[in-house]
Protein backbone atom coordinates (compact mmCIF):
# COMPACT_ATOMS: atom_id res chain seq x y z
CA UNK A 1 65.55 100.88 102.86
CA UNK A 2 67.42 97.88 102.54
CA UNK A 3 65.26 94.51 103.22
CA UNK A 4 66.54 92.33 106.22
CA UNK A 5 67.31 88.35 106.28
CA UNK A 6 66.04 85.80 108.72
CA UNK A 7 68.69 84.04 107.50
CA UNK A 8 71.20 85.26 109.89
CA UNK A 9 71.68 83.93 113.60
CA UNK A 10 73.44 85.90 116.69
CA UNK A 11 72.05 89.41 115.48
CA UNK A 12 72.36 92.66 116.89
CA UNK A 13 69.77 96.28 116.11
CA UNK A 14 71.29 99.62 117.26
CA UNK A 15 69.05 101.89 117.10
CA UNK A 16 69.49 106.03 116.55
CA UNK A 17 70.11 108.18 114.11
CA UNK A 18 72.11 107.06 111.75
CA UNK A 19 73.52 108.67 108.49
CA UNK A 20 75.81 106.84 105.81
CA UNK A 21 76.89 108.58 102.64
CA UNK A 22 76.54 106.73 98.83
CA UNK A 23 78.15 109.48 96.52
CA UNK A 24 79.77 112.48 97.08
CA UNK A 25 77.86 115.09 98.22
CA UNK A 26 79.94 117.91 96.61
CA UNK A 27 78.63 115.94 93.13
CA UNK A 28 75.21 114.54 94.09
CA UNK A 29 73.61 117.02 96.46
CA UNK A 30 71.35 115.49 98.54
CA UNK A 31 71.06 112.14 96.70
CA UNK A 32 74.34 111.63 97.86
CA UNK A 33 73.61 110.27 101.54
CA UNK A 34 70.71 108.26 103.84
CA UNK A 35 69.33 109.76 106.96
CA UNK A 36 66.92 108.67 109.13
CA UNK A 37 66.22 110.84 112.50
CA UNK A 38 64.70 107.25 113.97
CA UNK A 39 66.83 104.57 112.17
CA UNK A 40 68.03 100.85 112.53
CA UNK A 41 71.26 99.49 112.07
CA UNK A 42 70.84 95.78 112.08
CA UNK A 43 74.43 93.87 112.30
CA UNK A 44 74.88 90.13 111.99
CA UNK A 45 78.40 88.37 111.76
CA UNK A 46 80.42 91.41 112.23
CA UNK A 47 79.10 92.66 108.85
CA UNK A 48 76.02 94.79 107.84
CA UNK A 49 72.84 92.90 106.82
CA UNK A 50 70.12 95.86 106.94
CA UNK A 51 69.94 99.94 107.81
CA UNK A 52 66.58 101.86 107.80
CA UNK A 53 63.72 103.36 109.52
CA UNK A 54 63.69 101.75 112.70
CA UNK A 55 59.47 101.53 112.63
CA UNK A 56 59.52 99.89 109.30
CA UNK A 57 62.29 97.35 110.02
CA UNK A 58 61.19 96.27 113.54
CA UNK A 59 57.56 95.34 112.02
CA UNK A 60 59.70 93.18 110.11
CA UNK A 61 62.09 91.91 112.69
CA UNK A 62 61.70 89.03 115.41
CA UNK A 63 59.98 90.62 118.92
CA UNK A 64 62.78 88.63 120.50
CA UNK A 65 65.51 90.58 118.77
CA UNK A 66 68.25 92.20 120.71
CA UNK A 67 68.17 96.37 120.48
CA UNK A 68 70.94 98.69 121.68
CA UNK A 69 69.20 101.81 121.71
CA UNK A 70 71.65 104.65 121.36
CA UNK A 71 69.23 107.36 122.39
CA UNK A 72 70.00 110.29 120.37
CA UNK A 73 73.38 109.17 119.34
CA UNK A 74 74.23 109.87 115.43
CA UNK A 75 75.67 106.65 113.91
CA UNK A 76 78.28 106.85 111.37
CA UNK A 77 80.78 104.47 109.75
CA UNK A 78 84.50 104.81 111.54
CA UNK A 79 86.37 107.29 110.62
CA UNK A 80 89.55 106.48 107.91
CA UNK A 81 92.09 108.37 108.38
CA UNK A 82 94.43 108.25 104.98
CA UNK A 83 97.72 109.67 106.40
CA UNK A 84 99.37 109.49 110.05
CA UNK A 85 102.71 107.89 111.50
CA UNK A 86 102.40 105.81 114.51
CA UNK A 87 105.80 106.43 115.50
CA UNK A 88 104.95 110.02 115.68
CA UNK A 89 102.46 109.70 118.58
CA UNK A 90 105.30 111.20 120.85
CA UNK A 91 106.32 114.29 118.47
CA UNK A 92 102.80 115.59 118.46
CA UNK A 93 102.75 119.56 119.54
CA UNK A 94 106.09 120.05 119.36
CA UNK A 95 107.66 122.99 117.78
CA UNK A 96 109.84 123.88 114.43
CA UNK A 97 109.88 126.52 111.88
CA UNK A 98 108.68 124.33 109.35
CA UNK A 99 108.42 120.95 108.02
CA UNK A 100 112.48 120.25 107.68
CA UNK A 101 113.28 122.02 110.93
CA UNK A 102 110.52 120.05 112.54
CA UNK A 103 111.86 116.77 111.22
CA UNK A 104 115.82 117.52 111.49
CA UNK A 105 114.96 118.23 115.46
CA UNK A 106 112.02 116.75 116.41
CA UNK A 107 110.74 113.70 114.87
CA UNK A 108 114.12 111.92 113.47
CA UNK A 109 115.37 112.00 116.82
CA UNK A 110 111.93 110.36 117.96
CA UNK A 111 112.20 107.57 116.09
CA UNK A 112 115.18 106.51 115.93
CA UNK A 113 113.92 104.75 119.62
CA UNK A 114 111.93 102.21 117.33
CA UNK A 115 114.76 100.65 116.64
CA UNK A 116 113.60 98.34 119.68
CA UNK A 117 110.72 96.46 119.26
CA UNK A 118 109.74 96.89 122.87
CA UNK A 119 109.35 100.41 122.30
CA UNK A 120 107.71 99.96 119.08
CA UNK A 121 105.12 97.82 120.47
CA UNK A 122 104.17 100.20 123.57
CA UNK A 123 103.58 103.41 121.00
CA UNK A 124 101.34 100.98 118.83
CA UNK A 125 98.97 99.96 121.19
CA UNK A 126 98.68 103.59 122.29
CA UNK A 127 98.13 104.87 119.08
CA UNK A 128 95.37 102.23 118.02
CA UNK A 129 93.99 103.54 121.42
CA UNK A 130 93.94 107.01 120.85
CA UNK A 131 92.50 106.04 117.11
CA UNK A 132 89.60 104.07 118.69
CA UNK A 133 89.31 106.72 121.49
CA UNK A 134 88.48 109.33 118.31
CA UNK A 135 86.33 107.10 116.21
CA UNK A 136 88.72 105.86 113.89
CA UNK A 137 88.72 102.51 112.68
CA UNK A 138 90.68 102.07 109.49
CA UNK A 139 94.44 104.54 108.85
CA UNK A 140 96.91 104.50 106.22
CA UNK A 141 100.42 104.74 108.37
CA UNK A 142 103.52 105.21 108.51
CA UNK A 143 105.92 103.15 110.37
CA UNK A 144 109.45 103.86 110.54
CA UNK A 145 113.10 102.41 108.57
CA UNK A 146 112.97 99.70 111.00
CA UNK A 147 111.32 96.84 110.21
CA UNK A 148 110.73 95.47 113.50
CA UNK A 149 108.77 98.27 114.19
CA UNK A 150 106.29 97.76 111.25
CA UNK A 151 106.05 93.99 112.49
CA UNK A 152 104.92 95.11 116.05
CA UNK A 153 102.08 97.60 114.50
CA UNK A 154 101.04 95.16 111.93
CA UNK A 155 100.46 92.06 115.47
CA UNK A 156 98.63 94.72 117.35
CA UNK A 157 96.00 96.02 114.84
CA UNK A 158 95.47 92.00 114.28
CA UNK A 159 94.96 91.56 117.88
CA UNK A 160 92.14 94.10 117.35
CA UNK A 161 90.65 92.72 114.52
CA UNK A 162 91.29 96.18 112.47
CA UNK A 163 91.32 96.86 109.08
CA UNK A 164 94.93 98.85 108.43
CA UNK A 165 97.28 99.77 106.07
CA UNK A 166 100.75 100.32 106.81
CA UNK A 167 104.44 100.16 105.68
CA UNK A 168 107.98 100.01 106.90
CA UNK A 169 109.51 103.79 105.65
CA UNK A 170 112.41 103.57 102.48
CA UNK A 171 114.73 106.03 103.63
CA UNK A 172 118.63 105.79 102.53
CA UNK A 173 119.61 109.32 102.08
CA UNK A 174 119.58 112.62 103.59
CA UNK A 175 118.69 111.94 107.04
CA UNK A 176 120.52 110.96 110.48
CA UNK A 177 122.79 107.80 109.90
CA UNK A 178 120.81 105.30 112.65
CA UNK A 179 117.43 106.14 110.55
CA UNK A 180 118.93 104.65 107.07
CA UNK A 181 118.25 101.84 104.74
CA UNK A 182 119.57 101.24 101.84
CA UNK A 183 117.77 100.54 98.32
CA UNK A 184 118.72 96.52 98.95
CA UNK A 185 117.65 96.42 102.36
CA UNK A 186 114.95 98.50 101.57
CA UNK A 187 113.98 96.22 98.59
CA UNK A 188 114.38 93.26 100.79
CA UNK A 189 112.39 94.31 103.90
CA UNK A 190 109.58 95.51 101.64
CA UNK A 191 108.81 92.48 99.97
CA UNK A 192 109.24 90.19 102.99
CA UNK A 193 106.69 92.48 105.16
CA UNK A 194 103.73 92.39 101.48
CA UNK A 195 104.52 88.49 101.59
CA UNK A 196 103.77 88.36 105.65
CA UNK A 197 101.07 91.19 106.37
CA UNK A 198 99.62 92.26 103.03
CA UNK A 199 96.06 91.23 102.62
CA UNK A 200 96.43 88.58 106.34
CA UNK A 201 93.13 89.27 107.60
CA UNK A 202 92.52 92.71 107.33
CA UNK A 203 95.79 94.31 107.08
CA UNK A 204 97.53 95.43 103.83
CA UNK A 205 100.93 96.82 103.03
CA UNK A 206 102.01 100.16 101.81
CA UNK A 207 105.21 100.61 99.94
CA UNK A 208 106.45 103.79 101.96
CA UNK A 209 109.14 105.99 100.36
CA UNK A 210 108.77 108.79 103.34
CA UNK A 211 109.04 111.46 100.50
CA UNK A 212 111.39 111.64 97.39
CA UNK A 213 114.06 113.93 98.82
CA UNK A 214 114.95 110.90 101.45
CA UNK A 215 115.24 108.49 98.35
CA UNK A 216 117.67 107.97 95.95
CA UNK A 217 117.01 107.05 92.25
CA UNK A 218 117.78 103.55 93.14
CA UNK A 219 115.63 103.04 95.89
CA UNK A 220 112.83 104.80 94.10
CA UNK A 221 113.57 102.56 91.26
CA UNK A 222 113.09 99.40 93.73
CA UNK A 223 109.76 100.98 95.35
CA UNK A 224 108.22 101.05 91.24
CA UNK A 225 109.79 97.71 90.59
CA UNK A 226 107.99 95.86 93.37
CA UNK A 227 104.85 97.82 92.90
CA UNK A 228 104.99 96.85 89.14
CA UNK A 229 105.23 93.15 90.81
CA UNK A 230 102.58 93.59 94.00
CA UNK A 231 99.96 95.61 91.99
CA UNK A 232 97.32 94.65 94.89
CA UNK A 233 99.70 96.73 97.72
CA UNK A 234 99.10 100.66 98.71
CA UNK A 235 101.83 103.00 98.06
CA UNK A 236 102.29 105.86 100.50
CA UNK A 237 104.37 109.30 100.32
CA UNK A 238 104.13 112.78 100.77
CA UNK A 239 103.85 115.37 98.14
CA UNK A 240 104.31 119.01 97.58
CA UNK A 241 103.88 119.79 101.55
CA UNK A 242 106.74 122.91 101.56
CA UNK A 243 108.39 125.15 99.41
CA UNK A 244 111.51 124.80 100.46
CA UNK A 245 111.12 120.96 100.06
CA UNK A 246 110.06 121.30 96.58
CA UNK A 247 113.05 123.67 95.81
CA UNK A 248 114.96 120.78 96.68
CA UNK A 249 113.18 118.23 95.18
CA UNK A 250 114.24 120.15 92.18
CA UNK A 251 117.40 120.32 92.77
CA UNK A 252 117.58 116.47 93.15
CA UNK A 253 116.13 115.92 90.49
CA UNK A 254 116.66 118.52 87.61
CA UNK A 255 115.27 116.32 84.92
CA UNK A 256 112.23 116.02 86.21
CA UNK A 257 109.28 118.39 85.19
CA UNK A 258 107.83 118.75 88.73
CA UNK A 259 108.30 116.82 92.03
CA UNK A 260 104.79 115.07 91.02
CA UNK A 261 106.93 113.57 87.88
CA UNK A 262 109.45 112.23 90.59
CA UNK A 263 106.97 109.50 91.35
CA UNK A 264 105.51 109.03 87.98
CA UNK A 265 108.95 108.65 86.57
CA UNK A 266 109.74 105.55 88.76
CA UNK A 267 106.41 103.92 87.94
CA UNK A 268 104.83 105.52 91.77
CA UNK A 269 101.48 107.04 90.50
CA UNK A 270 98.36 104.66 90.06
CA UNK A 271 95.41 103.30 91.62
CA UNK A 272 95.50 102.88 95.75
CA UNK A 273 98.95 105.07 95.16
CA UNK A 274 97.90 108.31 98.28
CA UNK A 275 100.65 111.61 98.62
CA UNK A 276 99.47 113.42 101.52
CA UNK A 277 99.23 117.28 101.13
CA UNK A 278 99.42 118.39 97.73
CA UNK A 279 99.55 122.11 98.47
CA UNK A 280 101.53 123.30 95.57
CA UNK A 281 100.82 121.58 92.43
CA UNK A 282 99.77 123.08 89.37
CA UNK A 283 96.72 121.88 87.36
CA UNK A 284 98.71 119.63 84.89
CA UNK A 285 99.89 117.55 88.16
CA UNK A 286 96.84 117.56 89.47
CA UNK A 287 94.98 116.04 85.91
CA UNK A 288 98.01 113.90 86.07
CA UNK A 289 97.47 111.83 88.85
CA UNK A 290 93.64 112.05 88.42
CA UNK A 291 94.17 110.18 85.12
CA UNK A 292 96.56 107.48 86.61
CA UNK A 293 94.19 106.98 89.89
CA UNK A 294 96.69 108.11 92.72
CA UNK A 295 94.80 110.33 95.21
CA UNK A 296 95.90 113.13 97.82
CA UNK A 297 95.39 113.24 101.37
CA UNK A 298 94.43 117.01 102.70
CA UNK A 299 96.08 117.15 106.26
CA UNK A 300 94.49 120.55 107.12
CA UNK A 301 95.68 120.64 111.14
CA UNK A 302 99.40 119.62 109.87
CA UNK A 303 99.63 122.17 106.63
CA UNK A 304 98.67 125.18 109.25
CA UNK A 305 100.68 123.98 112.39
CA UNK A 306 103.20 123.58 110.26
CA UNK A 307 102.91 126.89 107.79
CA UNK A 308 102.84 124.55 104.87
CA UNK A 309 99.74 126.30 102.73
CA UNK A 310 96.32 125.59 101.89
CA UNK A 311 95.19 122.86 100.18
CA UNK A 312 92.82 124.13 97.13
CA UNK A 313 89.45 121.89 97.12
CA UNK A 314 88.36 123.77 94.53
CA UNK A 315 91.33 123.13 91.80
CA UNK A 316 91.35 119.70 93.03
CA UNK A 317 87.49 119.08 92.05
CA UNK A 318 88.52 120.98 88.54
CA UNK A 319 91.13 118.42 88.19
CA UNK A 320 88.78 115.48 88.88
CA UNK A 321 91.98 114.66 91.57
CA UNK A 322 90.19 112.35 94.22
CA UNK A 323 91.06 113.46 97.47
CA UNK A 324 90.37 112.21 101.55
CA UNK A 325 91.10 113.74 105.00
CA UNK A 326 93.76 112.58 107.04
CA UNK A 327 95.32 114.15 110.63
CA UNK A 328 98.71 113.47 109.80
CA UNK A 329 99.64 113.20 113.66
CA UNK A 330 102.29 114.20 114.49
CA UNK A 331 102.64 117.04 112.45
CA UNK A 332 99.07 117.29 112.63
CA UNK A 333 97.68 118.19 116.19
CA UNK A 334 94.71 116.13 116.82
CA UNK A 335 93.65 112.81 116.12
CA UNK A 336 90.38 113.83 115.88
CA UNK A 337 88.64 113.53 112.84
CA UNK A 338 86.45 115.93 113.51
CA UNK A 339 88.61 118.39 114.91
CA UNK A 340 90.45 117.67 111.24
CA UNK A 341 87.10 118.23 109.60
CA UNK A 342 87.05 122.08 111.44
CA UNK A 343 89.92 122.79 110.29
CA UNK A 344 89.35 121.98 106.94
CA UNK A 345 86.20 124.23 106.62
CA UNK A 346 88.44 126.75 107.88
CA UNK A 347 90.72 126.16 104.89
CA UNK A 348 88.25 126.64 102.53
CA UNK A 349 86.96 129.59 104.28
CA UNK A 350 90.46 131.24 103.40
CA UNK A 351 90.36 130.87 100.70
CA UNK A 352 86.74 131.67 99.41
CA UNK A 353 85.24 128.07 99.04
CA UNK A 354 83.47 126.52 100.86
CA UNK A 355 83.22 122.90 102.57
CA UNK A 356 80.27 121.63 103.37
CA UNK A 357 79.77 119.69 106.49
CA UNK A 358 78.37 116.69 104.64
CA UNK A 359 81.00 116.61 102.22
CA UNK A 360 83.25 116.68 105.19
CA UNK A 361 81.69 113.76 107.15
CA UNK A 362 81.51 111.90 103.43
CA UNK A 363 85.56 112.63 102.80
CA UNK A 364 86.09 111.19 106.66
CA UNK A 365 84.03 108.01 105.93
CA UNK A 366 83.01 106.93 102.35
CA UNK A 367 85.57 109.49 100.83
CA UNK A 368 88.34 107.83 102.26
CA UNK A 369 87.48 104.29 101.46
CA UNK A 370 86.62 105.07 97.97
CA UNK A 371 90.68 106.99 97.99
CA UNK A 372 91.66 103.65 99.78
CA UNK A 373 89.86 101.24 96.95
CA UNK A 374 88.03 99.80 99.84
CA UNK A 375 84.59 100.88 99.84
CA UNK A 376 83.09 97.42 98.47
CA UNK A 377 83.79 96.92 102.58
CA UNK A 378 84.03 99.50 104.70
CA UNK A 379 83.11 103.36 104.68
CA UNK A 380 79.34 103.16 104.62
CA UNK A 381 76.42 100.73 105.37
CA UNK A 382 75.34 98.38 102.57
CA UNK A 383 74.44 95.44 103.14
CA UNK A 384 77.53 93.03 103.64
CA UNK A 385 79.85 95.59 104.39
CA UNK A 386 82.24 94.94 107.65
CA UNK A 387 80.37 96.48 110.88
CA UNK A 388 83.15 99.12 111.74
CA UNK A 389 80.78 102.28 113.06
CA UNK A 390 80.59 104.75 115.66
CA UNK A 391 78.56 106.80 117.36
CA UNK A 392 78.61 110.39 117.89
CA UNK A 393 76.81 112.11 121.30
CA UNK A 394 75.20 115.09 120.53
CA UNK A 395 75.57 116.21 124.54
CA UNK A 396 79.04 115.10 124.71
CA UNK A 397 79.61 118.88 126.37
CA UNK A 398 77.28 121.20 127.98
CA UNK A 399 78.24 123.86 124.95
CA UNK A 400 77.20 120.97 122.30
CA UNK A 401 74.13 120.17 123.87
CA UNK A 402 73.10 124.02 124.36
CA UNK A 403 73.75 124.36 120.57
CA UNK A 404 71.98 121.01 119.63
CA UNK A 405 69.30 121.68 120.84
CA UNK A 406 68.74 124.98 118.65
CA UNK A 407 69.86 123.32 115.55
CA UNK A 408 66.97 123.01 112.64
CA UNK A 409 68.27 120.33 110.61
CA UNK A 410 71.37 117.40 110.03
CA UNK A 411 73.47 119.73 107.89
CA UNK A 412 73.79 121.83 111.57
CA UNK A 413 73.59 119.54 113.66
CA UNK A 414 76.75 118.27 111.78
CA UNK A 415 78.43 120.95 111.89
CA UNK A 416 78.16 121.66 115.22
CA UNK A 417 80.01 118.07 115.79
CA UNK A 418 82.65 119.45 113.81
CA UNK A 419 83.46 122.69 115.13
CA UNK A 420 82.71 122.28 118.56
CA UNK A 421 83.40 118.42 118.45
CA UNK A 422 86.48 116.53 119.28
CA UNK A 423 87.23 113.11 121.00
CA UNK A 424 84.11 113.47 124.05
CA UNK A 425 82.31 113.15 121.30
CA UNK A 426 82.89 109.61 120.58
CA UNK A 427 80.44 107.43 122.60
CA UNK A 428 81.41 104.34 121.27
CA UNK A 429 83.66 102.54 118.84
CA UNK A 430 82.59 99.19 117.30
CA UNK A 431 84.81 97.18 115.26
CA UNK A 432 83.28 94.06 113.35
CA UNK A 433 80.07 94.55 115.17
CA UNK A 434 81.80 94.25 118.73
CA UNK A 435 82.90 97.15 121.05
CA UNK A 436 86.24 98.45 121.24
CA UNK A 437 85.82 101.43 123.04
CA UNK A 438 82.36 102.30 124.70
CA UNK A 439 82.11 105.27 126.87
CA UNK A 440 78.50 105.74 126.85
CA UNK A 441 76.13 102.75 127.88
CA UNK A 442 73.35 102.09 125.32
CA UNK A 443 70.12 100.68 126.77
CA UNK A 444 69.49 97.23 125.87
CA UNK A 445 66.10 95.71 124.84
């Protein structure tokens, strides 16, 4: 248990379960995470100072202190969700053969609209809605070419105090006309957006080639040349996601040993460097970007909507290739974490692994911070880290309560929450220690 300060003024104890994860529990077992059935999450300044047993830290805590007592509400750091386009909030459960049908059809046509910032603001606030409305409180996103757009994200996620990462797409080839840059523009745009947004507050920029195929060697070229220059900044692409998209990865570029060697070629692979999906890599791509520190996003509702493949947990853990969950809406159908987390078990079902639920609530929390470089402050609760949490109602539906109340132990009651779970779930969303979405009222003390 972590020892609380009187040194703090204007402090808040919510009180309920609460679970928070220190390792990974696929490595550590059950020394990975702390649980208490009764626990205390004491928050002071927007940031953590304590979490613990609730009777052994309010012995120690002023009679006089504030309580929100969450009843039998689970408490969790936010969700981070590693990979999902804002501008795809309207595309979401549409149709397509596959990934380039969908995207030829569907979601160019989308957003080419965000080439007005009216627009682009509207879909933003939405989206960080729906995010809040699902328990997320930290995404790695795509905007679109236009930089306007990325601008009107970037202003609303600061109105809302979130911590975000997001970048204007590099796109000058192979798509419709009206959704082109080119590698100067591109080049341009990118660096004025890291000079404005990256690291303001709690925003930070992601150089965004949308995936290699859309590139050309020049703009590529550009993306390593300022990321050689900005070595604090994300990077942010896809990866491997189809097999028709690899065929033509290869065909773009013949010299190139794989489409993973695409990236590393123009200097794309390192630390905070994330390629969501991965499906179809072979082993010496996947001890490849282990050893340079880029990670992969598994976007399990997105790779099956979309017929993409599995994503192999197991050869990723052989490779020692870090690895987070993301929806990847709007390919992906939910912007639920936790309906992501169901399907991933399934996933691993298929394929004769296994995923357990606390491995899946670690990869939707600490998981993704530690993919994201940013657990030192946010993705579980030691002491300093920024207050972003949630809280999960275990009678959210009659079904979940019927089932709840049978379960024996955490590892069930989990996943229960994430296979019959999905947005009702979500009682309440705090950002910095304050509300942003409460649908449940806690009982104050």
């Amino acid at each position: 248990m972590a020892r609380p300060s009187d040194s703090h003024v204007n402090r808040l104890a919510h009180r309920g379960a609460v679970l928070h994860f220190r390792q990974d529990p696929g490595r550590h077992g059950t020394d990975a995470y702390e649980y208490w059935d009764d626990g205390l999450l004491l928050v002071a300044g927007g940031r953590v100072e304590a979490v613990g047993p609730a009777p052994a830290m309010l012995s120690q805590l002023p009679k006089d202190l504030p309580i929100m007592d969450h009843g039998r509400g689970l408490l969790l750091p936010g969700f981070i969700d590693t990979h999902i386009h804002f501008p795809q909030t309207d595309v979401i459960g549409s149709g397509g053969s596959n990934l380039l049908d969908w995207l030829e059809n569907y979601t160019f046509p989308v957003e080419g609209r965000f080439a007005d910032p009216v627009h682009a603001q509207e879909v933003a606030e939405f989206f960080l809605d729906e995010l809040l409305a699902n328990g997320t409180t930290t995404a790695q996103v795509l905007g679109t070419v236009h930089r306007a757009a990325i601008d009107e994200f970037f202003q609303a996620a600061q109105r809302r105090g979130l911590r975000m990462i997001a970048g204007k797409v590099l796109m000058d080839r192979h798509a419709p006309e009206y959704l082109q840059d080119t590698a100067a523009s591109g080049d341009t745009d990118t660096r004025q957006l890291i000079e404005t947004w990256h690291d303001r507050d709690r925003l930070h920029y992601a150089i965004t080639p949308r995936f290699a195929p859309t590139s050309s060697e020049s703009q590529l070229a550009s993306a390593g040349r300022i990321a050689e220059e900005y070595p604090t900044v994300f990077i942010h692409s896809h990866l491997a996601e189809n097999r028709d998209e690899i065929e033509w990865v290869r065909k773009l570029f013949p010299d190139s040993r794989s489409y993973t060697d695409v990236y590393d070629r123009f200097g794309l692979l390192r630390d905070r460097a994330t390629y969501a999906h991965c499906l179809h890599l072979d082993a010496q791509d996947r001890r490849h970007m282990a050893t340079t520190g880029a990670t992969a996003a598994f976007c399990p509702t997105s790779n099956l909507y979309l017929g993409s493949g599995l994503f192999d947990i197991a050869a990723t853990d052989a490779a020692g290739l870090r690895f987070s969950l993301a929806t990847d809406v709007g390919g992906g159908s939910s912007f639920s974490m936790l309906r992501t987390m169901s399907e991933a078990y399934k996933v691993a079902q298929m394929q004769g692994q296994h995923l357990s639920p606390l491995r899946a609530f670690y990869l939707a929390t600490l998981g993704g911070a530690r993919c994201l470089r940013l657990e030192d402050r946010i993705g579980h609760f030691g002491a300093g880290t920024e207050a972003d949490f949630i809280v999960l109602n275990p009678d959210a539906t009659p079904l979940l309560a019927r089932r709840m109340a049978q379960s024996k132990n955490l590892v069930e009651r989990l996943l229960l929450f994430m296979t019959l779970g999905d947005d009702r779930c979500v009682a309440a969303t705090y950002v910095l220690g304050q509300p942003a979405l409460i649908k449940r009222s806690a009982r104050s003390q």
